[in-house]
C-alpha atoms as a PDB file:
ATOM      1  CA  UNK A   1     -25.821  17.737  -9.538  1.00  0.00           C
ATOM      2  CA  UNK A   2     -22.205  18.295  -8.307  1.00  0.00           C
ATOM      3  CA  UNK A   3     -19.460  16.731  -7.169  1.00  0.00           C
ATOM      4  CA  UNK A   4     -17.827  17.122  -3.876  1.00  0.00           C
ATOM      5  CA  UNK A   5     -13.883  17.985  -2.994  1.00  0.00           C
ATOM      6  CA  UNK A   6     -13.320  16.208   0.269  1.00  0.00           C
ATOM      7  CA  UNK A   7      -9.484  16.635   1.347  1.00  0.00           C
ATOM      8  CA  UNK A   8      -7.068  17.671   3.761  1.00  0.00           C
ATOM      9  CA  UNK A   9      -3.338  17.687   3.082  1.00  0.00           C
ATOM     10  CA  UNK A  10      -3.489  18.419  -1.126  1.00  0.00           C
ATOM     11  CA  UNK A  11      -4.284  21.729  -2.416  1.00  0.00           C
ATOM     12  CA  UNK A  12      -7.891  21.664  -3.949  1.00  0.00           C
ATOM     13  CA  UNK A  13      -8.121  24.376  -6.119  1.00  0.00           C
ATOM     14  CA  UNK A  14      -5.417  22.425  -7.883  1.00  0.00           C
ATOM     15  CA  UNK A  15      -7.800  19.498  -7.664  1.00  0.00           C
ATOM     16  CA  UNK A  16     -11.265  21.800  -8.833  1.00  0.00           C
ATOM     17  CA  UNK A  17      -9.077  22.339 -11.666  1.00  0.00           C
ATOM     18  CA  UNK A  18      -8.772  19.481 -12.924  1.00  0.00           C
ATOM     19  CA  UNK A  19     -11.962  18.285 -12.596  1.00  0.00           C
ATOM     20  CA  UNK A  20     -13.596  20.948 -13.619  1.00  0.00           C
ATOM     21  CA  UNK A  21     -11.443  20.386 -16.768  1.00  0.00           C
ATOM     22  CA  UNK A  22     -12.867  17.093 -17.412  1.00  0.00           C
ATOM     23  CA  UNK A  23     -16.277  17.237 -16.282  1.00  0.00           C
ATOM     24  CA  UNK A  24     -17.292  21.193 -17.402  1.00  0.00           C
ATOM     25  CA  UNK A  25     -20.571  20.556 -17.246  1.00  0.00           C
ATOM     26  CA  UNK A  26     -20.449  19.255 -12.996  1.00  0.00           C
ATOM     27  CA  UNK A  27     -19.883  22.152 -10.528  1.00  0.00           C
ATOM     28  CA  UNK A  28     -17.217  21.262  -8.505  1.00  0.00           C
ATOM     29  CA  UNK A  29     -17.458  22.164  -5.051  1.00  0.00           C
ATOM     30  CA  UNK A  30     -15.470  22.439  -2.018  1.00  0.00           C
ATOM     31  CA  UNK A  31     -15.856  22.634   1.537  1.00  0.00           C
ATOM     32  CA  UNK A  32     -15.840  25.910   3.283  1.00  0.00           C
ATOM     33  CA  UNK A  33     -17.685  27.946   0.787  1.00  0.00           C
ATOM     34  CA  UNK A  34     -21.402  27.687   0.311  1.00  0.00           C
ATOM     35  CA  UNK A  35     -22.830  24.991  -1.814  1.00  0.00           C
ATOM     36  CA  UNK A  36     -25.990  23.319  -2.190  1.00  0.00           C
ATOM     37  CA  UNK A  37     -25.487  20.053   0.055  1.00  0.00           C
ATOM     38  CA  UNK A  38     -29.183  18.514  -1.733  1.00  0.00           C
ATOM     39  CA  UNK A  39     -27.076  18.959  -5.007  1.00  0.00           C
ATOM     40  CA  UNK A  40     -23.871  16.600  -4.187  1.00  0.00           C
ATOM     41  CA  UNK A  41     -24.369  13.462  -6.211  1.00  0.00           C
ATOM     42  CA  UNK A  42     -20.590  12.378  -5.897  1.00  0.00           C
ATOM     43  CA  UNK A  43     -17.716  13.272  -3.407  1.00  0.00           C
ATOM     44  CA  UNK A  44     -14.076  12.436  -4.249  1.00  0.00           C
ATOM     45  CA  UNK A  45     -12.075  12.144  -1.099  1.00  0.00           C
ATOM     46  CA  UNK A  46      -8.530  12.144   0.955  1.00  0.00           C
ATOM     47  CA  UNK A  47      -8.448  11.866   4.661  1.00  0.00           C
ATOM     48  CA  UNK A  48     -11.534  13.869   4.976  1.00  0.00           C
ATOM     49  CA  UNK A  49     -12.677  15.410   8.658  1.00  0.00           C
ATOM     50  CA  UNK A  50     -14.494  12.409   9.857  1.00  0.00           C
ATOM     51  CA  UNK A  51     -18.421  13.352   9.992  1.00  0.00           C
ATOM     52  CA  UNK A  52     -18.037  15.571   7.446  1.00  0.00           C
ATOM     53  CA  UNK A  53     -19.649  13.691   4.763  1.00  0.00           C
ATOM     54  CA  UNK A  54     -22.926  13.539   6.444  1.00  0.00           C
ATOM     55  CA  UNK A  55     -26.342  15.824   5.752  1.00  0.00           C
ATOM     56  CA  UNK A  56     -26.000  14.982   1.524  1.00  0.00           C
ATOM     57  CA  UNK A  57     -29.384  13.330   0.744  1.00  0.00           C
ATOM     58  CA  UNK A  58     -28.781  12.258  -2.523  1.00  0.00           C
ATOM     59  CA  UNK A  59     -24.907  11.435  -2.469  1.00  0.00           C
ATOM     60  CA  UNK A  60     -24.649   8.270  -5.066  1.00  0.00           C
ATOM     61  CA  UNK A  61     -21.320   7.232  -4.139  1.00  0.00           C
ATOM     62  CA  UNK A  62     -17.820   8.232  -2.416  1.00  0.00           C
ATOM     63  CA  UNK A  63     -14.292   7.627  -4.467  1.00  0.00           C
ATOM     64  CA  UNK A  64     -11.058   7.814  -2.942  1.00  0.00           C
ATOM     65  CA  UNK A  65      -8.302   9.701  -4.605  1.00  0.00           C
ATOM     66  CA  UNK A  66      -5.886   7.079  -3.183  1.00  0.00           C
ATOM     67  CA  UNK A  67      -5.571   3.435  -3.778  1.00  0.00           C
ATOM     68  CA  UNK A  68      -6.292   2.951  -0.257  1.00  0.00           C
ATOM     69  CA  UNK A  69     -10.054   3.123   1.254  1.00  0.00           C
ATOM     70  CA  UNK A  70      -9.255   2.853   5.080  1.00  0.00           C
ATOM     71  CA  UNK A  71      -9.384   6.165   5.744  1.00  0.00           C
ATOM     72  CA  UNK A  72     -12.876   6.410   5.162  1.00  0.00           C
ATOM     73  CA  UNK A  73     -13.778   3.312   7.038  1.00  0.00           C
ATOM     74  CA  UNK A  74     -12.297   5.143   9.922  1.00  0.00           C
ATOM     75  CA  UNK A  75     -15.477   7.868   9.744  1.00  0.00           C
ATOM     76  CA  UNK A  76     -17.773   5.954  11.925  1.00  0.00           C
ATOM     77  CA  UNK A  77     -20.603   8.141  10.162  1.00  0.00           C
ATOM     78  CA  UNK A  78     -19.346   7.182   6.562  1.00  0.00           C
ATOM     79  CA  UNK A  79     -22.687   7.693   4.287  1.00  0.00           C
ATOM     80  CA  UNK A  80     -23.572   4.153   3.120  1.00  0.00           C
ATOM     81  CA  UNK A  81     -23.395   4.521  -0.469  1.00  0.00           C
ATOM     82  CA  UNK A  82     -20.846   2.663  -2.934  1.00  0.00           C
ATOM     83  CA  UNK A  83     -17.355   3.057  -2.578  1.00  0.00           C
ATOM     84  CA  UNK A  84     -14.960   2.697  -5.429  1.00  0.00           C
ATOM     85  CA  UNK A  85     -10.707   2.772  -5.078  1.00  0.00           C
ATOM     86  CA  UNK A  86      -8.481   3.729  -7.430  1.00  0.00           C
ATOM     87  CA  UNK A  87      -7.117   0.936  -9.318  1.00  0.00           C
ATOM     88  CA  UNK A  88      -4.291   2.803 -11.662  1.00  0.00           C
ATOM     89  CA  UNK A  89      -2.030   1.450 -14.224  1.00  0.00           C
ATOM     90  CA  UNK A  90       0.767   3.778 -13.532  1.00  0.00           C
ATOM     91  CA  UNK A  91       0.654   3.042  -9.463  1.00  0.00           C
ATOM     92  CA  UNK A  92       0.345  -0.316  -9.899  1.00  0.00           C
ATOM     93  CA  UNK A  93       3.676  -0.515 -11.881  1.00  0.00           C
ATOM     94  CA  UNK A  94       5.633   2.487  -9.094  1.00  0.00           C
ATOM     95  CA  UNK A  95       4.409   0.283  -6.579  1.00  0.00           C
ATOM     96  CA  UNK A  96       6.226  -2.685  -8.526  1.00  0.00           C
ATOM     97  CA  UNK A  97       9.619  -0.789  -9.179  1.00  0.00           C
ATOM     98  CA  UNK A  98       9.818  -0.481  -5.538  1.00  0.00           C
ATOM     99  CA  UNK A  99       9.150  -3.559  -4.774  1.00  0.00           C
ATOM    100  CA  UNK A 100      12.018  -5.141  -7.072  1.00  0.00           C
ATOM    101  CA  UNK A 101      14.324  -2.624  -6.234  1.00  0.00           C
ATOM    102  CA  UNK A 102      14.386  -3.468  -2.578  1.00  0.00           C
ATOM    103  CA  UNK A 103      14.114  -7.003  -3.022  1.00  0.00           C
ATOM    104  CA  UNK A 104      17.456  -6.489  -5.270  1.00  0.00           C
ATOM    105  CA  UNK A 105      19.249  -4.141  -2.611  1.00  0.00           C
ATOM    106  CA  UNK A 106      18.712  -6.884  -0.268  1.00  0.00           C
ATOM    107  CA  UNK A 107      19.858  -9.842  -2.766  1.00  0.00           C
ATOM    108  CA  UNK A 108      23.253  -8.081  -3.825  1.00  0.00           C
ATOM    109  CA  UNK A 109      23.995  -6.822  -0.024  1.00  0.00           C
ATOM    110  CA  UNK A 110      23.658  -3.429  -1.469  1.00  0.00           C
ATOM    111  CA  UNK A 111      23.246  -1.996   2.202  1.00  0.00           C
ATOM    112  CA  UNK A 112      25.887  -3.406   3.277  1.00  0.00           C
ATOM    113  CA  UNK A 113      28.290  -2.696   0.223  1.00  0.00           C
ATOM    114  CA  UNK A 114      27.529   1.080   0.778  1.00  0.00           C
ATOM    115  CA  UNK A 115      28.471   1.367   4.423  1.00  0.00           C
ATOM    116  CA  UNK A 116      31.696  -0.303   3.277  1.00  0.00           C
ATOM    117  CA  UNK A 117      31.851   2.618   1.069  1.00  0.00           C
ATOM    118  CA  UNK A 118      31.604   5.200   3.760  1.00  0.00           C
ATOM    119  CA  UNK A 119      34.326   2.948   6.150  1.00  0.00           C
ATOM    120  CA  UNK A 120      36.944   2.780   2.437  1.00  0.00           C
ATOM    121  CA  UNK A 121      36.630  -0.760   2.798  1.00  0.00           C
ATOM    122  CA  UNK A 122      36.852  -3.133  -0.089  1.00  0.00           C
ATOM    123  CA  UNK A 123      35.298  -6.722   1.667  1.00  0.00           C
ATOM    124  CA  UNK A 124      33.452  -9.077  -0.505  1.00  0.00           C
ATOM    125  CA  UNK A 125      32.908 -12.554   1.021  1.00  0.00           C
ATOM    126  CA  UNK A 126      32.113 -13.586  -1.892  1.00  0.00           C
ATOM    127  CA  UNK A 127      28.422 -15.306  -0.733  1.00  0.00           C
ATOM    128  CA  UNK A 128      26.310 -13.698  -4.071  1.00  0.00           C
ATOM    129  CA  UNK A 129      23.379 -16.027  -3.990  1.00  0.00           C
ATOM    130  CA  UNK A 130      21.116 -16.316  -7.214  1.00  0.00           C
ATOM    131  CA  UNK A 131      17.497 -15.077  -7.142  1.00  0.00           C
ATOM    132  CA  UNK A 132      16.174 -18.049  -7.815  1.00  0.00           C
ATOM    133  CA  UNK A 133      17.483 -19.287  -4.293  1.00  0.00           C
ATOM    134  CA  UNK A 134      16.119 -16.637  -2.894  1.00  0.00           C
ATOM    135  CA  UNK A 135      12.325 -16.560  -1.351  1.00  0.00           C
ATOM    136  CA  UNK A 136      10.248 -13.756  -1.907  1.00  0.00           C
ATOM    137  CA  UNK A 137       6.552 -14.075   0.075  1.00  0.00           C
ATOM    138  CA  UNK A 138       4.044 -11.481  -1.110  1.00  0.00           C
ATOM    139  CA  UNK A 139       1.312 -10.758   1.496  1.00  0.00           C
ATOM    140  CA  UNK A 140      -1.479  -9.570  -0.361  1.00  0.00           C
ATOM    141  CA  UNK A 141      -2.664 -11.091  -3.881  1.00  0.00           C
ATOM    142  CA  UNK A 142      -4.522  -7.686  -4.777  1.00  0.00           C
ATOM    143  CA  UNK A 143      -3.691  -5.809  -8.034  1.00  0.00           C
ATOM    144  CA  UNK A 144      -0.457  -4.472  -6.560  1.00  0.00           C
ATOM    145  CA  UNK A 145       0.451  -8.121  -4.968  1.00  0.00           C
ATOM    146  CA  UNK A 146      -0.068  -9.987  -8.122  1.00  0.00           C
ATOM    147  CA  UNK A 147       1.973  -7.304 -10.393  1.00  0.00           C
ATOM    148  CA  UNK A 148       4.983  -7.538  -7.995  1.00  0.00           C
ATOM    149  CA  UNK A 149       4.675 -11.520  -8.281  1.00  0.00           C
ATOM    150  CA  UNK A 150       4.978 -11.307 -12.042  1.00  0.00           C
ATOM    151  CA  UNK A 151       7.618  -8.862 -11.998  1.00  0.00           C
ATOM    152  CA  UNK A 152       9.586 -10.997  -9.376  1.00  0.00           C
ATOM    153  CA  UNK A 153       9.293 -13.690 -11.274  1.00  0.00           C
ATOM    154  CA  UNK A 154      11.035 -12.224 -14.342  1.00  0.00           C
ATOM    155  CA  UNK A 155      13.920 -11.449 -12.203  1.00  0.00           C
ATOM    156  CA  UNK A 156      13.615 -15.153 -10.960  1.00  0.00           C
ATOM    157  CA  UNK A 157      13.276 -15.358  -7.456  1.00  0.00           C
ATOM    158  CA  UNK A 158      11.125 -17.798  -5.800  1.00  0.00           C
ATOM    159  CA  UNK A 159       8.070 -16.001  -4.667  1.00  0.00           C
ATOM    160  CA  UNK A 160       5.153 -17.893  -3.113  1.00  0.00           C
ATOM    161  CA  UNK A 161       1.972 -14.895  -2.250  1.00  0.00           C
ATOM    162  CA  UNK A 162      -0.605 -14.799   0.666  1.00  0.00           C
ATOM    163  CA  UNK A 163      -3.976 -13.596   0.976  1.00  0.00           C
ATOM    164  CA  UNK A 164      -6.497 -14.208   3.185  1.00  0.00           C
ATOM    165  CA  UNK A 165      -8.945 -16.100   1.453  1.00  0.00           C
ATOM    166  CA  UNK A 166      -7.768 -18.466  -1.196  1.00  0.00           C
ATOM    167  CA  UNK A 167      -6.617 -17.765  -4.461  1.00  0.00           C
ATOM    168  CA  UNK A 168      -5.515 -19.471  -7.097  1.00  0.00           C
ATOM    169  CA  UNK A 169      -2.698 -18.644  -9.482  1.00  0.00           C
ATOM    170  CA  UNK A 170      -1.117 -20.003 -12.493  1.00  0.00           C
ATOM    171  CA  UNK A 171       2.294 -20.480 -11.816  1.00  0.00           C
ATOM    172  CA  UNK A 172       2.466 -19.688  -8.141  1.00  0.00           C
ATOM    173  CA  UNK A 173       2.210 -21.343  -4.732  1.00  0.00           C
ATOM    174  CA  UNK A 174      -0.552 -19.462  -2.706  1.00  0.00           C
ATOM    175  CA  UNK A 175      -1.377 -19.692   0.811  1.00  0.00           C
ATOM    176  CA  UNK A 176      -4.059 -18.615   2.536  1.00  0.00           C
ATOM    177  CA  UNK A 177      -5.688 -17.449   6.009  1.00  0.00           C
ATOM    178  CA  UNK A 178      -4.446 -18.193   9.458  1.00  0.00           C
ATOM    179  CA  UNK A 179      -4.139 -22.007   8.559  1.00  0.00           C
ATOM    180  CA  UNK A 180      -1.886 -21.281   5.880  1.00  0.00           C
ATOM    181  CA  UNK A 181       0.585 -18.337   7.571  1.00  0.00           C
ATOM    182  CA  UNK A 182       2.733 -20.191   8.965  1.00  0.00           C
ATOM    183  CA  UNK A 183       3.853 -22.410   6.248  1.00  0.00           C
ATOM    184  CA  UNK A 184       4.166 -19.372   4.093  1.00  0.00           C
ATOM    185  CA  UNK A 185       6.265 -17.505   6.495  1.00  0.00           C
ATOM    186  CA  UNK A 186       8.517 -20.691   7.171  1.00  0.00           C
ATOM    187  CA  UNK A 187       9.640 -20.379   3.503  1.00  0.00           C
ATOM    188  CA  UNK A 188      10.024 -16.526   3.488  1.00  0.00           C
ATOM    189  CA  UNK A 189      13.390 -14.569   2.803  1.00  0.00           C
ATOM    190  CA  UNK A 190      11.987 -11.980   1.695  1.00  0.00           C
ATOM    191  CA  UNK A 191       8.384 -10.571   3.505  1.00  0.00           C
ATOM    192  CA  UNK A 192       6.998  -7.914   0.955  1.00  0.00           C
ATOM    193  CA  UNK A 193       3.248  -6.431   3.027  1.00  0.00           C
ATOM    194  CA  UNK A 194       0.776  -5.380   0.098  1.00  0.00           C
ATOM    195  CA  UNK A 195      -2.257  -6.183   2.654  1.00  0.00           C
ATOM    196  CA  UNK A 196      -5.146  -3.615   2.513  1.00  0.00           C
ATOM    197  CA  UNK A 197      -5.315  -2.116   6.093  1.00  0.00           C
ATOM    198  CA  UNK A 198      -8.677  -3.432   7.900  1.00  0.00           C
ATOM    199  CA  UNK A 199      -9.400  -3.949  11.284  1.00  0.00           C
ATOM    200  CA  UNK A 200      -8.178  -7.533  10.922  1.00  0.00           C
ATOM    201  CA  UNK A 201      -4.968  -6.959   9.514  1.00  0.00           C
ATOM    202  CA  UNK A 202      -3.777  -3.825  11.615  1.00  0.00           C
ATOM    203  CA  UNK A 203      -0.475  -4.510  13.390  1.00  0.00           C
ATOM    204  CA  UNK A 204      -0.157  -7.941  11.338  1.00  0.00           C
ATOM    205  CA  UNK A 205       3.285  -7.030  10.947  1.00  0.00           C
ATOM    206  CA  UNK A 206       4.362  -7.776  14.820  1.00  0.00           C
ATOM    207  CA  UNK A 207       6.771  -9.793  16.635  1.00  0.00           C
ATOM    208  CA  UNK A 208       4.884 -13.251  16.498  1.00  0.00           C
ATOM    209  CA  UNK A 209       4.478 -13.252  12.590  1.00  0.00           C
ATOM    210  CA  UNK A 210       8.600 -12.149  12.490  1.00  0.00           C
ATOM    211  CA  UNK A 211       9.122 -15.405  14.561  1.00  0.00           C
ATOM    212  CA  UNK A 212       7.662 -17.388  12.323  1.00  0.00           C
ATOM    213  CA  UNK A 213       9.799 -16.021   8.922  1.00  0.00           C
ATOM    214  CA  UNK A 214      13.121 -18.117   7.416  1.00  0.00           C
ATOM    215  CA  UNK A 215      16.141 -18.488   9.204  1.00  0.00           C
ATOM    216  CA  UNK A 216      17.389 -21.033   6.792  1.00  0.00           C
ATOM    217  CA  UNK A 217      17.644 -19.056   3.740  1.00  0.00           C
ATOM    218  CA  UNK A 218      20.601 -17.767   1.722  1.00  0.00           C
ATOM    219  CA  UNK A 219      20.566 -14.218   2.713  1.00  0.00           C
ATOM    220  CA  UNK A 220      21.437 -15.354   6.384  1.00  0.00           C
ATOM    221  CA  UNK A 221      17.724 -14.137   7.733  1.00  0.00           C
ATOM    222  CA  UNK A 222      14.665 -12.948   6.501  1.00  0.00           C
ATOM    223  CA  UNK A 223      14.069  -9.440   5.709  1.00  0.00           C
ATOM    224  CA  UNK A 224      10.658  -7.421   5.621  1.00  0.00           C
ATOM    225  CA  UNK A 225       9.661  -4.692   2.701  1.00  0.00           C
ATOM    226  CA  UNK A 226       6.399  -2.851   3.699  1.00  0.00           C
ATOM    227  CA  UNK A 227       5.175  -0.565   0.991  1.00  0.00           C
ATOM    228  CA  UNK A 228       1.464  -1.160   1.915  1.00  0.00           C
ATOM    229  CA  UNK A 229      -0.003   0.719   5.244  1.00  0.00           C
ATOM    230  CA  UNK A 230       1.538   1.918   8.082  1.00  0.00           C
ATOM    231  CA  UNK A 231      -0.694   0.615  10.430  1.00  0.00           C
ATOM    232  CA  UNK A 232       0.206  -2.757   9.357  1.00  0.00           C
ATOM    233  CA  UNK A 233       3.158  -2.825  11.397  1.00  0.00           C
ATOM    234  CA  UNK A 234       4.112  -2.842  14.969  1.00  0.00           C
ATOM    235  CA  UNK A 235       7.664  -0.345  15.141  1.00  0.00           C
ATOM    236  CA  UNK A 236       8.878  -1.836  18.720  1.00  0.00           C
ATOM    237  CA  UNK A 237       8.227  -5.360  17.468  1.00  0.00           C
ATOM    238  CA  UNK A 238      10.429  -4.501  14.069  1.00  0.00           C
ATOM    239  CA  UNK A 239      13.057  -2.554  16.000  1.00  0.00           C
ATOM    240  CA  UNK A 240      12.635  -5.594  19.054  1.00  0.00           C
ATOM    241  CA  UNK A 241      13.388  -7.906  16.187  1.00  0.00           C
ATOM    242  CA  UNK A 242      16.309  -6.794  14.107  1.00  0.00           C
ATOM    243  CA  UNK A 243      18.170  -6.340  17.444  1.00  0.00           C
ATOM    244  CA  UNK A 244      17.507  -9.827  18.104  1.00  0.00           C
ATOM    245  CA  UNK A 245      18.379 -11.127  14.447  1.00  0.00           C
ATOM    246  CA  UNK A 246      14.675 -12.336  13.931  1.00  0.00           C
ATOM    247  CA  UNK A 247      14.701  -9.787  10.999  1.00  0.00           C
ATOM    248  CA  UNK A 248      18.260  -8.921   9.545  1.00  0.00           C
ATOM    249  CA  UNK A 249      16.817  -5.567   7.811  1.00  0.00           C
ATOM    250  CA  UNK A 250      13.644  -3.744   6.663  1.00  0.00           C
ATOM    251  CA  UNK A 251      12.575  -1.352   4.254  1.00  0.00           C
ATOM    252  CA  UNK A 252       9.259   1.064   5.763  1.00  0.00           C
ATOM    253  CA  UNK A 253       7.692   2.984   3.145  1.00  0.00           C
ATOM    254  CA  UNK A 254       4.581   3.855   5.528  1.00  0.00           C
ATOM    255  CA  UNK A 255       4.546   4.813   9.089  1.00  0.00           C
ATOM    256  CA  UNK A 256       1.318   4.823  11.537  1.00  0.00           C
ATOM    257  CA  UNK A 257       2.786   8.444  11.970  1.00  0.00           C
ATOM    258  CA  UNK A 258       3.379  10.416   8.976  1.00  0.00           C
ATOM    259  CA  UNK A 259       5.742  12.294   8.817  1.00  0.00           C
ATOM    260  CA  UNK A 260       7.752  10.047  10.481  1.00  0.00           C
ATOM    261  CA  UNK A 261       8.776  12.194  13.844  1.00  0.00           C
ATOM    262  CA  UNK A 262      12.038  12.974  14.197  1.00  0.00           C
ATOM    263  CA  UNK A 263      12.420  11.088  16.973  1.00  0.00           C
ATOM    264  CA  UNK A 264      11.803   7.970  16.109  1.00  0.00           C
ATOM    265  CA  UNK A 265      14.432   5.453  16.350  1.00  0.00           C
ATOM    266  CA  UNK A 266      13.299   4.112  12.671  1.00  0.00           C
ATOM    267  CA  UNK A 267      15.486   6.663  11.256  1.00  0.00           C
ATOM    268  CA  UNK A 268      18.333   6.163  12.439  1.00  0.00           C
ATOM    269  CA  UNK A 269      18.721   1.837  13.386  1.00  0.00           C
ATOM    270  CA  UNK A 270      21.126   0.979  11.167  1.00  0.00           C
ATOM    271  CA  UNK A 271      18.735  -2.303  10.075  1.00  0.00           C
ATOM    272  CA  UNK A 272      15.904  -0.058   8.471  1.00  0.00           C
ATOM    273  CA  UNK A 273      15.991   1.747   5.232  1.00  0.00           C
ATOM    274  CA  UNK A 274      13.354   4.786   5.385  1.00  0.00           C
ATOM    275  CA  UNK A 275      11.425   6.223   2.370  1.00  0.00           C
ATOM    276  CA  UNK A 276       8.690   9.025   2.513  1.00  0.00           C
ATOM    277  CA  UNK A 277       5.758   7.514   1.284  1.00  0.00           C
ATOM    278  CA  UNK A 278       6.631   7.346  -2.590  1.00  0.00           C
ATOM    279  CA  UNK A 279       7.031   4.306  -3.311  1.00  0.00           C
ATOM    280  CA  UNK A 280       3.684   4.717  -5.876  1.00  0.00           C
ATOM    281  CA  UNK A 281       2.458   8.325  -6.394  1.00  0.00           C
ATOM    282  CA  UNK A 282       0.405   8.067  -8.662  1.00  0.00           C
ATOM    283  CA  UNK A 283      -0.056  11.306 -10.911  1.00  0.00           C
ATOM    284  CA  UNK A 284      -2.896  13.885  -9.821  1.00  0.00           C
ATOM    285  CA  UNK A 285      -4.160  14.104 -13.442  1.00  0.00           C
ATOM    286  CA  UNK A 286      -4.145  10.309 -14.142  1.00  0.00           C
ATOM    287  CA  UNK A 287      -6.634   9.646 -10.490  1.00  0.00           C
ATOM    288  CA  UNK A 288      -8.939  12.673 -11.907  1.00  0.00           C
ATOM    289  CA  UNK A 289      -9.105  11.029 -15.452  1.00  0.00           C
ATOM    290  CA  UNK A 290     -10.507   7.654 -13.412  1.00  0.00           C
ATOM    291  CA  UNK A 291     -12.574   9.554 -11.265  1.00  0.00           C
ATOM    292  CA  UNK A 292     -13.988  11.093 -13.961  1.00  0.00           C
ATOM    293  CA  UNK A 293     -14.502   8.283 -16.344  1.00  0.00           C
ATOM    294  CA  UNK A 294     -16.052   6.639 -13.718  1.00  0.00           C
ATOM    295  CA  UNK A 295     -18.726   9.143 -12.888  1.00  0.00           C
ATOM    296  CA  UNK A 296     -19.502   9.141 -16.346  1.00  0.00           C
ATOM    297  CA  UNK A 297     -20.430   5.535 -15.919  1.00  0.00           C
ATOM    298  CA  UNK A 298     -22.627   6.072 -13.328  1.00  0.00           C
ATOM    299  CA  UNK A 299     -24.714   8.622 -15.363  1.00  0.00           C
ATOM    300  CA  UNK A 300     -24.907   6.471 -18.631  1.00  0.00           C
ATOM    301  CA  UNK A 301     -26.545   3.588 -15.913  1.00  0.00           C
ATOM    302  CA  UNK A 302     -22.966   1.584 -15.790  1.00  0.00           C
ATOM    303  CA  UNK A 303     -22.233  -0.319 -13.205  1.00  0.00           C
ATOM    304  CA  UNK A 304     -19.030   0.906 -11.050  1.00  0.00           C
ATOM    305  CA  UNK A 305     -15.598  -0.388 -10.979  1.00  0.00           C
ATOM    306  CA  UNK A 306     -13.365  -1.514  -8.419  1.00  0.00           C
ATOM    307  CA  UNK A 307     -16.029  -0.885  -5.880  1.00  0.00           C
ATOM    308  CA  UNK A 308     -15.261  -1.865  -2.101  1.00  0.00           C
ATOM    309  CA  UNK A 309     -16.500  -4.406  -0.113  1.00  0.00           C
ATOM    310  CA  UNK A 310     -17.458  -2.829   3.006  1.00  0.00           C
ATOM    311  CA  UNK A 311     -17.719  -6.191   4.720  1.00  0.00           C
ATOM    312  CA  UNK A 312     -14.181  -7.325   3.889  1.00  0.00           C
ATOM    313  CA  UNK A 313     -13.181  -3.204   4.364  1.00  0.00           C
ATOM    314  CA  UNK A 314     -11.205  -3.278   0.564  1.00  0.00           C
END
């Protein structure tokens, strides 16, 4: 019995390491040497080469090293065996940080504040609006959405969340579906995209759903924060819409192209803040240690956590 390193992009020897570390008595293997494929009860994967999973007879189940899974739903010969994500304390709360620090750059003008900076002007209209006047609409009522609400919430803004299929949650207004977008947009300052990526959410993020945000609000037009998936968003239909004024700024943490190239125009409109990716790394060690414990379930006849729907595609 062994477990499988499926990656491109990370260094896997780094990853055999730790692995090996935690589960000594599992050989850890690694494509591109040879290895017994009838042996491979387990793979842990990142971006694998799609088909490259196939020809292991007794695989049990696939995890990704990521808190994402729609990577592997993009290998049209994905094994069907269970899936599980990572679902990580310490990402969760990165993922947060971000979250409330861009919702707080965009609440105290700090954008604007430091290109004032770089002009040596001192200009303060004096417009400072409160938090709690200000609208904060999480898309996505996930593990990551629901932290960020709570978090928000501290802070006091207003935040309403969104999710597909109804939720309910204590203390906050939920919407849901396609019947229930556009009154959550219509009362959105502040669009924060925690969606998982599926085929029915890809390019959500476009110019019809920025139509239907704010334009009432105190921050003198909505703004969107996407920490979630690149391929959530459309790039002409965000750059289309902060030259219009349908979005007054956004923050992209993920790009459909990563890196971002060089010459995209993301980089340099003066609406959109650009971040590489980081707004929750989780730590190598931490993902192994669930990986891991969670393997060790599956021997001891546990059932596994945080497995995926392959319906829903999260």
């Amino acid at each position: 019995m062994s477990l499988l390193l499926a990656m491109t992009g990370w260094h896997v020897e780094d990853w055999r390491a730790r692995f090996q570390a935690l589960l000594p008595e599992m050989p850890i293997v690694v494509p591109g040497e040879p290895f017994d494929r009838r042996a491979v009860h387990y793979v842990a994967s990142w971006k694998h080469p799609a088909g490259s999973l196939t020809g292991l007879p007794n695989l049990a189940a696939i995890f990704s090293l990521g808190a994402g899974v729609d990577f592997l739903f993009a290998d049209d010969k994905l094994p069907e065996v269970p899936i599980a994500r990572v679902v990580d304390p310490d990402l969760t709360t990165r993922m947060s940080e971000y979250v409330v620090l861009h919702c707080l750059m965009y609440l105290r003008q700090q954008h604007r504040y430091m290109r004032q900076q770089q002009a040596k002007l001192w200009e303060d209209d004096r417009n400072q609006p409160a938090a709690r006047s200000v609208r904060v609409g999480i898309m996505g009522l996930g593990e990551l959405g629901l932290d960020a609400v709570a978090k928000l919430k501290v802070i006091g803004f207003d935040v309403a969340g969104w999710s597909r299929s109804p939720k309910s949650v204590e203390g906050l207004q939920t919407f849901s579906g396609e019947d229930g977008m556009k009154d959550f947009l219509a009362r959105t300052d502040i669009l924060v995209s925690l969606v998982p990526l599926t085929p029915e959410t890809r390019g959500i993020l476009n110019a019809g759903l920025f139509a239907g945000l704010a334009q009432d609000g105190r921050l003198g037009g909505p703004f969107l924060i996407n920490p979630g998936r690149g391929g959530l968003q459309v790039a002409d239909d965000i750059i289309a819409a902060l030259d219009a004024g349908t979005l007054k700024g956004a923050t992209l943490d993920v790009f459909e192209t990563e890196p971002l190239p060089v010459e995209s125009p993301l980089w340099s409109h003066p609406g959109v803040t650009v971040t590489p990716h980081n707004a929750a790394m989780s730590e190598p060690e931490a993902i192994a240690t669930l990986v891991a414990a969670q393997i060790r379930r599956l021997e001891a006849g546990e059932p596994l956590l945080h497995a995926v729907d392959p319906a829903r595609g999260y």
